[in-house]
Structure formats: C-alpha cells, structure tokens
N, C-alpha and C. Protein backbone atom coordinates (compact mmCIF):
# COMPACT_ATOMS: atom_id res chain seq x y z
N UNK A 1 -9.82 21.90 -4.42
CA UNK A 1 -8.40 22.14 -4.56
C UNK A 1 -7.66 20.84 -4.91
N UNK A 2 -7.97 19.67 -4.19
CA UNK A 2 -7.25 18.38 -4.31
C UNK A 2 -7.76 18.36 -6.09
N UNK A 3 -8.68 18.12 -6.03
CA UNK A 3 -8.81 17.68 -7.38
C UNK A 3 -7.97 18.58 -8.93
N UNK A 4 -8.19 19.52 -8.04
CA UNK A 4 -7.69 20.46 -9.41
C UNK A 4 -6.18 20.74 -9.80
N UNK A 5 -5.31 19.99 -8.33
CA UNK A 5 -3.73 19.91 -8.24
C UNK A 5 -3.73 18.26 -8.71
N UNK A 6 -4.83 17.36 -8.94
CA UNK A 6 -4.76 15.88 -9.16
C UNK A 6 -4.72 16.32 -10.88
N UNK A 7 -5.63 16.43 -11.22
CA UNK A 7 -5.72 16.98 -12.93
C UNK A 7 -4.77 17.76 -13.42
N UNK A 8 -4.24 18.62 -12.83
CA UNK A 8 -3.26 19.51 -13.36
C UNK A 8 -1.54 18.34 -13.48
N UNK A 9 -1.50 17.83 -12.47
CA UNK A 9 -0.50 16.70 -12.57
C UNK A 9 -0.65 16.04 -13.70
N UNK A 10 -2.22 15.02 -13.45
CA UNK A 10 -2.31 13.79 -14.63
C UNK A 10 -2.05 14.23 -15.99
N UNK A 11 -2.68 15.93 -16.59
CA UNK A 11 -2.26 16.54 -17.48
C UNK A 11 -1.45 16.70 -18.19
N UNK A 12 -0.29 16.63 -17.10
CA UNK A 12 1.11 17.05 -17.46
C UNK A 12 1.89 15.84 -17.15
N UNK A 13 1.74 14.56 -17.65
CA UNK A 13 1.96 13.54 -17.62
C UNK A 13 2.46 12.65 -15.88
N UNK A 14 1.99 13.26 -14.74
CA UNK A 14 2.17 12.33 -13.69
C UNK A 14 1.21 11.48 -13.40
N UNK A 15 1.23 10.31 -13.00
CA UNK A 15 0.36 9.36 -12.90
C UNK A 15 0.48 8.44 -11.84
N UNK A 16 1.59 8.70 -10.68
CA UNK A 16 1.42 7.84 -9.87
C UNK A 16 0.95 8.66 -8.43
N UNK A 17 -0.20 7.91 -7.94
CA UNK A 17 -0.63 8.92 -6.32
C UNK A 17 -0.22 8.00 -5.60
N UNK A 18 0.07 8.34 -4.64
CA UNK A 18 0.80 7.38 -3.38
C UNK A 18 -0.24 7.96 -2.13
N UNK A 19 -0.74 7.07 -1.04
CA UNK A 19 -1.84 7.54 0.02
C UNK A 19 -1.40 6.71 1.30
N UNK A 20 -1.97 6.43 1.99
CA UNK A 20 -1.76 5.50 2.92
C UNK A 20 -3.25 5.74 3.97
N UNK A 21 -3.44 4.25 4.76
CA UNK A 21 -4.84 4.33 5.20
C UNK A 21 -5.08 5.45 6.71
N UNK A 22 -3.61 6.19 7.01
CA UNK A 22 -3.66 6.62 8.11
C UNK A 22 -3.96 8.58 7.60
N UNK A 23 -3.38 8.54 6.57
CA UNK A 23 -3.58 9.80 5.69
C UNK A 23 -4.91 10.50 6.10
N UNK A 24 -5.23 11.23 6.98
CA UNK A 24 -6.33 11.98 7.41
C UNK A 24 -7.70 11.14 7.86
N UNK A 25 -7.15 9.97 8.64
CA UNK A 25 -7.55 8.77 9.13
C UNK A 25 -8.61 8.05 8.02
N UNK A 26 -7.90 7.72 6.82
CA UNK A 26 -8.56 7.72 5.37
C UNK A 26 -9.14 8.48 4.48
N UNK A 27 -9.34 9.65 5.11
CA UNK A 27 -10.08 10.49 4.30
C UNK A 27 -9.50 10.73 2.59
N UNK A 28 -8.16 10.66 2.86
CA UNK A 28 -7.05 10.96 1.66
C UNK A 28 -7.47 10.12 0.60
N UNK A 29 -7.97 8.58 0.98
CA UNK A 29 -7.96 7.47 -0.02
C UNK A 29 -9.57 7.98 -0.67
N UNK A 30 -10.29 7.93 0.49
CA UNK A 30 -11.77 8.77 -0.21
C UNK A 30 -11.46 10.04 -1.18
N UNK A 31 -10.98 10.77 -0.95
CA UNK A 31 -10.71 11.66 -2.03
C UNK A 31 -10.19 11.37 -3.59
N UNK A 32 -8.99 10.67 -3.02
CA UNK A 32 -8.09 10.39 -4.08
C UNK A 32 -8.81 9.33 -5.11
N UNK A 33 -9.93 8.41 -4.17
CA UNK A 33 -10.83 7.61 -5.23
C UNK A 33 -12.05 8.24 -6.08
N UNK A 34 -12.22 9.36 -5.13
CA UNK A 34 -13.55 10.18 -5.21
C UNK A 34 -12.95 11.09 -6.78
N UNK A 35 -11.98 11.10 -6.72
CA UNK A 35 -11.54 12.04 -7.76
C UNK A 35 -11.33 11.12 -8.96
N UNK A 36 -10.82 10.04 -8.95
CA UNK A 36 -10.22 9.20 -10.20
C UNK A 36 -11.65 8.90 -10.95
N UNK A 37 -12.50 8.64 -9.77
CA UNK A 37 -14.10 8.32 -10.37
C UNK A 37 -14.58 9.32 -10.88
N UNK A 38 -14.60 10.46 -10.87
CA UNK A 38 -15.36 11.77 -11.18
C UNK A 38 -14.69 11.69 -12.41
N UNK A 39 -13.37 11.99 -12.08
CA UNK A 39 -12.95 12.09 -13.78
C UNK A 39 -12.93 10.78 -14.98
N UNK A 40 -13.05 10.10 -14.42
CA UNK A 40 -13.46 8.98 -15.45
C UNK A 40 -11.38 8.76 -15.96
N UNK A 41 -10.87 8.59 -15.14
CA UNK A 41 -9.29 7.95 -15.73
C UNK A 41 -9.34 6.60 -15.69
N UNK A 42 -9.13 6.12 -16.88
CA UNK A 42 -8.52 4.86 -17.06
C UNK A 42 -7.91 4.29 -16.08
N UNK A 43 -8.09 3.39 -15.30
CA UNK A 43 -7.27 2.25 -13.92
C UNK A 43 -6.46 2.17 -14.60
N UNK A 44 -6.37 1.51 -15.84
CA UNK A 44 -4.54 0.98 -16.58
C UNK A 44 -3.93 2.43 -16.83
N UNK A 45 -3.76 3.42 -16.61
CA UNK A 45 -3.64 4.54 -16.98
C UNK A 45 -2.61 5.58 -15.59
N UNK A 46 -3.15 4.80 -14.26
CA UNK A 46 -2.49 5.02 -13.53
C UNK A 46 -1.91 4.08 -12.07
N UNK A 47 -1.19 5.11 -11.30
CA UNK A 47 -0.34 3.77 -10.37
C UNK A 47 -0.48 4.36 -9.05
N UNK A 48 -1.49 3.49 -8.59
CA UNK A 48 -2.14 3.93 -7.42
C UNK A 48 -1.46 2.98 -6.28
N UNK A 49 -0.44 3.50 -5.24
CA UNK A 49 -0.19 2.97 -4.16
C UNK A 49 -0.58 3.03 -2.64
N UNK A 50 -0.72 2.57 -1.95
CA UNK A 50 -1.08 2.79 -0.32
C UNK A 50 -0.17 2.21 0.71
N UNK A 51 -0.34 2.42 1.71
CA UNK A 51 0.39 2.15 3.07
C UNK A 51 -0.04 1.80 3.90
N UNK A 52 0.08 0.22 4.59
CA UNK A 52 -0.65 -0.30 5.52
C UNK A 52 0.42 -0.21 7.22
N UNK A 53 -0.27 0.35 8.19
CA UNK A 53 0.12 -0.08 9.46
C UNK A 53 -0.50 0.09 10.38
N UNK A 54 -0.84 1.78 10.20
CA UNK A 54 -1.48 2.59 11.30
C UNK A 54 -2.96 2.64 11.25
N UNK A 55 -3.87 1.72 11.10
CA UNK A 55 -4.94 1.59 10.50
C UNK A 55 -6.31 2.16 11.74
N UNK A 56 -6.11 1.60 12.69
CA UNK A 56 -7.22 2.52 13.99
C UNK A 56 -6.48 2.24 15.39
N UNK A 57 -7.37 2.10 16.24
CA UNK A 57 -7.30 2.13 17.88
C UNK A 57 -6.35 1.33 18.25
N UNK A 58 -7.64 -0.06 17.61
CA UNK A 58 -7.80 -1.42 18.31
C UNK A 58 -6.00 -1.92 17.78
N UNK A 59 -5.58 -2.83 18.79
CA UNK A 59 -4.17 -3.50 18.52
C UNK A 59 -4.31 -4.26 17.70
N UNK A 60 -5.97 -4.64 16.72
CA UNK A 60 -5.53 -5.61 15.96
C UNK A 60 -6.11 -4.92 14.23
N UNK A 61 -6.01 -3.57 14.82
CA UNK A 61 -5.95 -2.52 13.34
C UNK A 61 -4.83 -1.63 13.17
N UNK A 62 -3.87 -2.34 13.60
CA UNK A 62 -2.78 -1.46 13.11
C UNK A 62 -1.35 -2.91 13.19
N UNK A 63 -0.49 -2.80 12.53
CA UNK A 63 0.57 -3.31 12.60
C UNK A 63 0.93 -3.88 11.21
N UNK A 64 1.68 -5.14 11.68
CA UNK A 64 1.82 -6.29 9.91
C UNK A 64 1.69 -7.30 9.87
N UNK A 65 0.84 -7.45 11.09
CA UNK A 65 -0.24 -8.96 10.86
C UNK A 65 -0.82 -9.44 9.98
N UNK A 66 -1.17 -10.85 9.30
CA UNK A 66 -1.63 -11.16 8.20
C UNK A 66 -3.42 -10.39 8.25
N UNK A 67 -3.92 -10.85 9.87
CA UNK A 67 -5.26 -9.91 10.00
C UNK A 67 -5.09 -8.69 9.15
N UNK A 68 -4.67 -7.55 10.05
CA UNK A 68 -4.00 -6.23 9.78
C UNK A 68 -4.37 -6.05 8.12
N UNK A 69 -2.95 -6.77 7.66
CA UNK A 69 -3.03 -6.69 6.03
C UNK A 69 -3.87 -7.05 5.44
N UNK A 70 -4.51 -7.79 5.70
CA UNK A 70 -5.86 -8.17 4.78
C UNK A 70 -6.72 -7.24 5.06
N UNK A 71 -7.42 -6.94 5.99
CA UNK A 71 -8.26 -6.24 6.02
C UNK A 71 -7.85 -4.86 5.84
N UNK A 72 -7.02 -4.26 6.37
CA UNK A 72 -6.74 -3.11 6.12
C UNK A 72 -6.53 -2.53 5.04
N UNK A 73 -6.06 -3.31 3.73
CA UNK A 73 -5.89 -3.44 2.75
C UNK A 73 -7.50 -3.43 1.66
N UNK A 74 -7.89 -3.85 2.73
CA UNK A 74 -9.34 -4.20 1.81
C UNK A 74 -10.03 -2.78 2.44
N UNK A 75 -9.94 -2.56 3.62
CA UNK A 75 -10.59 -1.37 3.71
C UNK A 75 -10.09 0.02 2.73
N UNK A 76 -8.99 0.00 2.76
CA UNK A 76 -8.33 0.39 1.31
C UNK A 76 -9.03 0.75 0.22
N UNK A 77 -8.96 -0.32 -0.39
CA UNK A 77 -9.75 -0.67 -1.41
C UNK A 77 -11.09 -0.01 -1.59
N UNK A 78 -11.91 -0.09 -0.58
CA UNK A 78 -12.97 0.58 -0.54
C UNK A 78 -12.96 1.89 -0.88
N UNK A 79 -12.17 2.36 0.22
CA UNK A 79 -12.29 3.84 0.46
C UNK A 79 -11.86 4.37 -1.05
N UNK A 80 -10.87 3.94 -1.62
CA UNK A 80 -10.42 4.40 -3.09
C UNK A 80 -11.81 3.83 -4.55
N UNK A 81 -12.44 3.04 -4.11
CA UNK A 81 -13.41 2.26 -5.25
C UNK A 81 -12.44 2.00 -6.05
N UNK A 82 -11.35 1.23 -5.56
CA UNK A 82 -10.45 0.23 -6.56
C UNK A 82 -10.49 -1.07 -6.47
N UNK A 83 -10.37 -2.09 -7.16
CA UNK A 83 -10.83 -3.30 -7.08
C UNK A 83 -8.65 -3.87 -6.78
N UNK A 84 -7.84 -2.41 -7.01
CA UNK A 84 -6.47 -2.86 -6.78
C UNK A 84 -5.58 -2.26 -6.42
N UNK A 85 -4.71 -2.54 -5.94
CA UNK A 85 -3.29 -0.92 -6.06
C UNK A 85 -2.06 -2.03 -6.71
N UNK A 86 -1.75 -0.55 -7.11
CA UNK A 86 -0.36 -1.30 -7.79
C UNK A 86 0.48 -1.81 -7.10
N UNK A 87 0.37 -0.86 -6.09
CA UNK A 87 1.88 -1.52 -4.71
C UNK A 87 1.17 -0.87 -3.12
N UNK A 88 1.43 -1.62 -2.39
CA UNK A 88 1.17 -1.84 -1.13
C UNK A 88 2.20 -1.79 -0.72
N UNK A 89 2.60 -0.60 0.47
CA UNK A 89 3.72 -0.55 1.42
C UNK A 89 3.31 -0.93 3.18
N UNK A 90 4.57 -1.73 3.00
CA UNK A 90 4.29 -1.67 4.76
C UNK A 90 5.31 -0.72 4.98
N UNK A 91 4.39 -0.30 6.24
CA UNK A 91 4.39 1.57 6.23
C UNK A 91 5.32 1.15 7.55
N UNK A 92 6.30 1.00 7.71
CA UNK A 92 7.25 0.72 9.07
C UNK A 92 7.08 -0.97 9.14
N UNK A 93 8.61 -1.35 9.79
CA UNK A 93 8.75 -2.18 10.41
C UNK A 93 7.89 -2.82 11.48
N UNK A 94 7.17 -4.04 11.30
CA UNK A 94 6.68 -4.32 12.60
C UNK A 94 7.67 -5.36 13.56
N UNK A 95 8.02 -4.98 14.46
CA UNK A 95 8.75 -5.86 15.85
C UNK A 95 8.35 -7.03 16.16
N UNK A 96 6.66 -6.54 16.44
CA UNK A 96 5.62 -7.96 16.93
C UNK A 96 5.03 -8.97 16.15
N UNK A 97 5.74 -8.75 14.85
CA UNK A 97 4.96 -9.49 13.78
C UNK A 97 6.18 -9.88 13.22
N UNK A 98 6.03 -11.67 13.04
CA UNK A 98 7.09 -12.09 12.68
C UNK A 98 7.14 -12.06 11.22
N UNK A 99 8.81 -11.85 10.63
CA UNK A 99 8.64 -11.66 9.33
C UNK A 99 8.30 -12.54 8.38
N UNK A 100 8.14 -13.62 8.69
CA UNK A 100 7.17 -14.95 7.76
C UNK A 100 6.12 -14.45 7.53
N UNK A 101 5.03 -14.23 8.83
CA UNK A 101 3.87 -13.73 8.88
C UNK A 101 3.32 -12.66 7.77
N UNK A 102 4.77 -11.67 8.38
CA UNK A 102 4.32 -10.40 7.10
C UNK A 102 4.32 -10.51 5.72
N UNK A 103 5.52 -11.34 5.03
CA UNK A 103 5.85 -11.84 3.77
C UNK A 103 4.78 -12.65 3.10
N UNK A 104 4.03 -13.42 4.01
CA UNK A 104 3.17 -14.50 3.53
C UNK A 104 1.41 -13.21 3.52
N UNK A 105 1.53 -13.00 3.76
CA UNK A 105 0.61 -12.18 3.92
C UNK A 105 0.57 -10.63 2.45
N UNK A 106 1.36 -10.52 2.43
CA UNK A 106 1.93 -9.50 1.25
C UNK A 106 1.87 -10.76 0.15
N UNK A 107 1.43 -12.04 0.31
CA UNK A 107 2.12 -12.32 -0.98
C UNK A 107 0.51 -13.27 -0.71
N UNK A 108 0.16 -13.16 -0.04
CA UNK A 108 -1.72 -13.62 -0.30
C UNK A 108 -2.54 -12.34 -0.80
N UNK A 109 -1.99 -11.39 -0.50
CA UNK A 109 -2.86 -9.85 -0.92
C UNK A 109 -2.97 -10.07 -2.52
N UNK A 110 -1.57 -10.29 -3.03
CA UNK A 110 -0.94 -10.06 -4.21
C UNK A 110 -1.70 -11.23 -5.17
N UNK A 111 -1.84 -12.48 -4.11
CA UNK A 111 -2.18 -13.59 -5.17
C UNK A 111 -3.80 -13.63 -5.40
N UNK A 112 -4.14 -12.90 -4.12
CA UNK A 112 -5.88 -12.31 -4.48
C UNK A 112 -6.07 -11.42 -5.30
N UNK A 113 -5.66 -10.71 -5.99
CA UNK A 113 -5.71 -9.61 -6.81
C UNK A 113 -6.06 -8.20 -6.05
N UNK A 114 -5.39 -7.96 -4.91
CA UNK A 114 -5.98 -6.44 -4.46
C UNK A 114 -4.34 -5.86 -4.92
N UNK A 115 -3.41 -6.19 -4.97
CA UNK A 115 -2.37 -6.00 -4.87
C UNK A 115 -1.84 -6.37 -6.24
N UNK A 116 -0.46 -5.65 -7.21
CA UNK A 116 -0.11 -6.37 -7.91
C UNK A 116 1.42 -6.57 -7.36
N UNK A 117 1.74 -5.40 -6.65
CA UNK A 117 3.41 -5.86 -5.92
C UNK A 117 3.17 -5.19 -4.52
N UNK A 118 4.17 -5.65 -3.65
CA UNK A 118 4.28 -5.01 -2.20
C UNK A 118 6.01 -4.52 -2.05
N UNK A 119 5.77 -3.46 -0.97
CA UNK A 119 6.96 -2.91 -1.31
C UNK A 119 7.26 -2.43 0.42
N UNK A 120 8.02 -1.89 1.14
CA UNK A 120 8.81 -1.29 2.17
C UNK A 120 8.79 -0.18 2.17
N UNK A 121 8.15 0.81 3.47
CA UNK A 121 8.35 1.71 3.80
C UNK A 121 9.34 2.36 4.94
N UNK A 122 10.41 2.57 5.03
CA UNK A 122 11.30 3.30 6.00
C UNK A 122 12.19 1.90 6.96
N UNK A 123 12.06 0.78 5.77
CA UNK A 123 12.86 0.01 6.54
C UNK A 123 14.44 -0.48 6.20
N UNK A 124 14.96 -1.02 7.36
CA UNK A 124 16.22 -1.02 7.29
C UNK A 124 16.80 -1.92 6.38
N UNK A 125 17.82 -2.27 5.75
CA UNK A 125 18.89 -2.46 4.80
C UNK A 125 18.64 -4.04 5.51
N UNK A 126 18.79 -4.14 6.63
CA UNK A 126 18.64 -5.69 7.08
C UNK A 126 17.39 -6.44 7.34
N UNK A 127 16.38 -5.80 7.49
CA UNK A 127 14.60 -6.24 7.49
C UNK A 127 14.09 -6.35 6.29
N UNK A 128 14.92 -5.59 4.85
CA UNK A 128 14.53 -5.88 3.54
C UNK A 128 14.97 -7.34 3.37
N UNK A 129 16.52 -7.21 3.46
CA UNK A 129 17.27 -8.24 3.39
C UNK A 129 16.21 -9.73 4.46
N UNK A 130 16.32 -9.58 5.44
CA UNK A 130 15.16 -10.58 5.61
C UNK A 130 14.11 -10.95 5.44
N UNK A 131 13.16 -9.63 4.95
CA UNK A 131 12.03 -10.43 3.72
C UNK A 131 12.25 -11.13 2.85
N UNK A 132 13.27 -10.54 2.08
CA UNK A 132 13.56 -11.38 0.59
C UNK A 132 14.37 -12.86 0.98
N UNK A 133 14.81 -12.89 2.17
CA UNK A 133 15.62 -14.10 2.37
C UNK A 133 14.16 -15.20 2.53
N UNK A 134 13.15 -14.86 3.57
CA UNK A 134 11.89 -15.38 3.97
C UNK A 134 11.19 -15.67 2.63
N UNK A 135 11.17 -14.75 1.84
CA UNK A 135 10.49 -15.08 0.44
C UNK A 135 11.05 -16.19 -0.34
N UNK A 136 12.39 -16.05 -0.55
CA UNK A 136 13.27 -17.17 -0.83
C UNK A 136 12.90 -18.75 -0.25
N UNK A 137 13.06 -18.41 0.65
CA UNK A 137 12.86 -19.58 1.36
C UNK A 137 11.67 -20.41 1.43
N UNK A 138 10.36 -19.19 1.21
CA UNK A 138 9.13 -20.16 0.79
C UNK A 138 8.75 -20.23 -0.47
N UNK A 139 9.36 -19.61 -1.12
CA UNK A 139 8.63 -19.37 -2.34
C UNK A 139 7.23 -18.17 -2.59
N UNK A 140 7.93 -17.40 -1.51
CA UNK A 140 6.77 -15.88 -1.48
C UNK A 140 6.96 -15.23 -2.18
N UNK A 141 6.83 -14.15 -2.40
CA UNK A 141 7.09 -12.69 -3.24
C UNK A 141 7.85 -11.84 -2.27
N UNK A 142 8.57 -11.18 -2.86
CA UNK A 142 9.33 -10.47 -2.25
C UNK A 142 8.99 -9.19 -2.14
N UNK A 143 9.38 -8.38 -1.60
CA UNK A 143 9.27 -6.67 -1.98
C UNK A 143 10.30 -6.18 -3.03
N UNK A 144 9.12 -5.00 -4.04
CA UNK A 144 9.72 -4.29 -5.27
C UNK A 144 10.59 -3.22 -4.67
N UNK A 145 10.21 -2.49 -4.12
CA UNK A 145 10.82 -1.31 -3.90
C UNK A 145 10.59 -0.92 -2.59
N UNK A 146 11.92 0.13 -1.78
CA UNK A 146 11.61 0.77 -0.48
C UNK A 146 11.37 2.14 -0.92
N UNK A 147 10.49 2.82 0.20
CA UNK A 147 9.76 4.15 -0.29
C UNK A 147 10.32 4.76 1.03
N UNK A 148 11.94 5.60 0.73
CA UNK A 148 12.47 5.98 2.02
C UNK A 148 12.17 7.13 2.75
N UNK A 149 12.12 7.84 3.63
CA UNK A 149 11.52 8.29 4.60
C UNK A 149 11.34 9.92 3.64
N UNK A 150 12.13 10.15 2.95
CA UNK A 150 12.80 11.33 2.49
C UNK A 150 12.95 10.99 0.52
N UNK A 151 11.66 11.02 -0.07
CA UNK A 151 11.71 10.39 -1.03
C UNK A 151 10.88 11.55 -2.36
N UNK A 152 11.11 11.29 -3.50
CA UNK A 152 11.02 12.06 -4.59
C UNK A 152 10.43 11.17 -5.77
C-alpha cells in the first residue's frame, strides 16, 4: 500500500517525503528507503526530510544534543540507504540542551554531508529567533524553515 500511494504521488509530480526517526519507531524511514530503492528514483530527483528527537529509551537517544544529532541522524541515514536528507528537523524544542550546542551540531551534520539544510519543528517565534541569533554569532548555519505543528 505505502508504496503504491509513494508512486502514485511521485507520478503526479510530488517529490518531497517528510519521516522522522520516531515514525513507527523507524520503521517509516525503512520503508520510505525500501521504496525509493526498489524503484530506482533518482536522489537529485527528490527531497527527502527527517526529524530528530525522540530517537529510543536511553536519555542519551533522544533530545538535541550534539551526541543525539549525530548519531541519530546517522541512524537515519541508514534506515533510509541515503548517504543524505535534504533537511533535518529538530523535532521540538530541547530545554536541556543548550542552544549553542544544538546550532553547532546542525551545522556539523550539514558540513559532513548527511544534511544539506536543518530546519525547526513546532518551535517558538523566540527559540528560532535564538538559533539564528547563536548562528550569527558563530558563524553557524542557521535554520531554513519551521515545519509547524499543523502544516500542508
């Protein structure tokens, strides 16, 4: 069924899948990779995003720790057999993770090549505003876009 509502989209000109690593505790990203591979689509062809937070148990697989993001990100990766995503969301605000931490970390993903932009999921008007101020300030990358709770 997934596959045949994935083709019927790409068909009809949609091309961006959006997943996240908590999505049927990854299963979603296995599919969604399992499918791009079967059909043989062009990587430049489409815009594959994910969502890092909620990643497992342990307190140091879930959040927006530079740990967190890297690996979680890479486990990512796997599960899809992509060597990238176009955009990486942090999937909520983290409290316990300072926002240097997170910014610098979104912007090592990006400069490794798993990532080509990072972006905000469900955060506030003033936590954007302080990434991009933090980015500013070091010379990080900022976030492209917020992906709001209630989105099209």
């Amino acid at each position: 069924m997934a596959e045949q509502l994935m083709t019927l989209a790409y068909d009809n000109g949609i091309n961006l899948f959006d997943t996240a690593e908590v999505y049927a505790a990854g299963k979603a990203e296995v599919v969604l990779g399992n499918i791009i591979k079967k059909k043989g689509w062009r990587r430049s062809s489409l815009v594959i995003t994910t969502k890092i937070f909620w990643g497992g148990k342990a307190e140091t697989e879930r959040g927006l720790s530079r740990k967190h993001i890297i690996e979680g990100l890479k486990a990512s990766l796997e599960r899809l057999q992509l060597e990238y995503v176009d955009v990486v969301f942090a999937n909520r605000p983290d409290p316990n993770t300072p926002m240097e931490e997170t910014v610098r970390a979104m912007t090592h993903v990006i400069n490794q090549g798993m990532a080509m932009y990072w972006g905000t999921s469900r955060w506030s008007s003033m936590e954007i505003m302080e990434a991009y101020s933090v980015a500013r300030q070091f010379n990080l990358t900022p976030p492209i876009c917020e992906q709001a709770e209630y989105h099209m």
